[in-house]
C-alpha atoms as a PDB file:
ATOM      1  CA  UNK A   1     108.547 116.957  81.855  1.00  0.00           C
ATOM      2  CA  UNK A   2     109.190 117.747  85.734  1.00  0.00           C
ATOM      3  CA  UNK A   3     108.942 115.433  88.266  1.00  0.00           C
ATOM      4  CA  UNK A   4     105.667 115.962  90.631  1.00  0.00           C
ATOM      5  CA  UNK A   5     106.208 116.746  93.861  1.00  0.00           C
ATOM      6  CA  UNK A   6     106.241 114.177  96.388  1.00  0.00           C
ATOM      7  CA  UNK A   7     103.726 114.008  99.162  1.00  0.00           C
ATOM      8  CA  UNK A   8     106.901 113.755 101.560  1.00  0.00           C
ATOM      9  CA  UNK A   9     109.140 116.577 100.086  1.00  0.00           C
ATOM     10  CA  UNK A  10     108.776 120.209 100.844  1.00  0.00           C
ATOM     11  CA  UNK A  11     107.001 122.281  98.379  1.00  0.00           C
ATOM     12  CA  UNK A  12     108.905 125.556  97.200  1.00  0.00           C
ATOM     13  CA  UNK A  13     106.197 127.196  95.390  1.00  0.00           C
ATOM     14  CA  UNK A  14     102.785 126.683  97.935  1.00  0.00           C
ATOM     15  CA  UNK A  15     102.225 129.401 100.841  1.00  0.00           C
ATOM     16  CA  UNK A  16     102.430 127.690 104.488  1.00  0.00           C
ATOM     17  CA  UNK A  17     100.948 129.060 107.534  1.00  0.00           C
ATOM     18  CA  UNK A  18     104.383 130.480 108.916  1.00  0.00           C
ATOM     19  CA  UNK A  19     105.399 132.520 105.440  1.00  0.00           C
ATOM     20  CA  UNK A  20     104.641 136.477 106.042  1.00  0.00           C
ATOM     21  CA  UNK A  21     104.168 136.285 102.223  1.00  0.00           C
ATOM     22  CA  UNK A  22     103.875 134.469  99.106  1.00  0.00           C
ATOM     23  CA  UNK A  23     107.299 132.752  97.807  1.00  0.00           C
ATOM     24  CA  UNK A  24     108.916 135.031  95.487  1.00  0.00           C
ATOM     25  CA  UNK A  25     107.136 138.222  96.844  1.00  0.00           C
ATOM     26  CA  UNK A  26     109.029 141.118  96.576  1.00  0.00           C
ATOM     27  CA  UNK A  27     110.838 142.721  99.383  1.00  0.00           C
ATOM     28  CA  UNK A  28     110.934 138.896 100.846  1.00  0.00           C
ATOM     29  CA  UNK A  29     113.541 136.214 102.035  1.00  0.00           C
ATOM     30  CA  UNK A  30     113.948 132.854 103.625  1.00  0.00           C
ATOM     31  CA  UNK A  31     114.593 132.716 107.117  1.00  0.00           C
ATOM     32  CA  UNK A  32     114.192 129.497 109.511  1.00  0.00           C
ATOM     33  CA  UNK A  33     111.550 128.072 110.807  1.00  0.00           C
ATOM     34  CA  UNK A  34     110.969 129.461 114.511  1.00  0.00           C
ATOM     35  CA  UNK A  35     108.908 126.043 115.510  1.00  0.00           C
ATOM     36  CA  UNK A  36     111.632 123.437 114.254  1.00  0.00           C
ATOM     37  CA  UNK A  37     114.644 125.740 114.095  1.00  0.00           C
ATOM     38  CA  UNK A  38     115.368 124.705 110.038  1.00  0.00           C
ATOM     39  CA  UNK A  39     115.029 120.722 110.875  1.00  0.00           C
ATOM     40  CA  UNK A  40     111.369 120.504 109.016  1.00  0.00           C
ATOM     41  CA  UNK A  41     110.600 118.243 112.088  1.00  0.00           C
ATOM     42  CA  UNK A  42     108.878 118.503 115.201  1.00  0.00           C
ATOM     43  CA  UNK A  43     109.511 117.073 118.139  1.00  0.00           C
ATOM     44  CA  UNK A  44     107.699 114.166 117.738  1.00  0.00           C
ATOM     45  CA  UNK A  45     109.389 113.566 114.732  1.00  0.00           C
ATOM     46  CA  UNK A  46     106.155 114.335 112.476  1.00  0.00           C
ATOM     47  CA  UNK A  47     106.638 117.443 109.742  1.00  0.00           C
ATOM     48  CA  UNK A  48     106.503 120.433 110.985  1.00  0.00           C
ATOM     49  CA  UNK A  49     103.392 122.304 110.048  1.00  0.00           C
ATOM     50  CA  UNK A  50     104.424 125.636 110.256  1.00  0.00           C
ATOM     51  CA  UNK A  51     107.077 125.772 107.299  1.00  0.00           C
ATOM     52  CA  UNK A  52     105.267 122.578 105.631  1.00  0.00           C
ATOM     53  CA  UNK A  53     108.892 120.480 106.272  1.00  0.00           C
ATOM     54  CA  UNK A  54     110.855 123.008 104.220  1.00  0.00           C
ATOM     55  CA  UNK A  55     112.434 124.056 107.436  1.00  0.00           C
ATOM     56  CA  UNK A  56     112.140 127.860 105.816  1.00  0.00           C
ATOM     57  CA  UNK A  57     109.660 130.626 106.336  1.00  0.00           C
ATOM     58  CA  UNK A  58     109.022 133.177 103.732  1.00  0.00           C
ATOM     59  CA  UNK A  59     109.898 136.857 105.772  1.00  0.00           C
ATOM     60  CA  UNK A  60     109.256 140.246 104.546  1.00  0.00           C
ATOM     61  CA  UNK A  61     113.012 142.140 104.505  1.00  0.00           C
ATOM     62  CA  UNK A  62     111.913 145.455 103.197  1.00  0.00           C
ATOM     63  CA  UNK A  63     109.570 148.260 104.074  1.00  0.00           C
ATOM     64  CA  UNK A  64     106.793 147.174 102.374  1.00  0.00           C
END
């Protein structure tokens, strides 16, 4: 059985509001998070909402 996520760990699978696309698109990559520069935090120390605390954004690479 696999472990359930964790309501404090990133999830890898779920969309967040700064992804271009859906994880595992095609023609897609990981790049970091242009509000907390890969940290997952914010300023304020609160996770950031933009990558959901992943400190990743899914980006679209290709020419789709």
């Amino acid at each position: 059985m696999s472990k359930p996520p964790s309501p404090t760990e990133p999830s890898s699978a779920t969309r967040n509001p700064g992804d271009e696309a859906a994880p595992g698109t095609e023609q897609t990559g990981e790049n970091t998070c242009p509000v907390c520069h890969g940290s997952g935090r914010t300023a304020n120390d609160a996770m950031c909402t933009n990558c959901g605390g992943s400190g990743k954004v899914i980006v679209i690479v290709g020419d789709a």
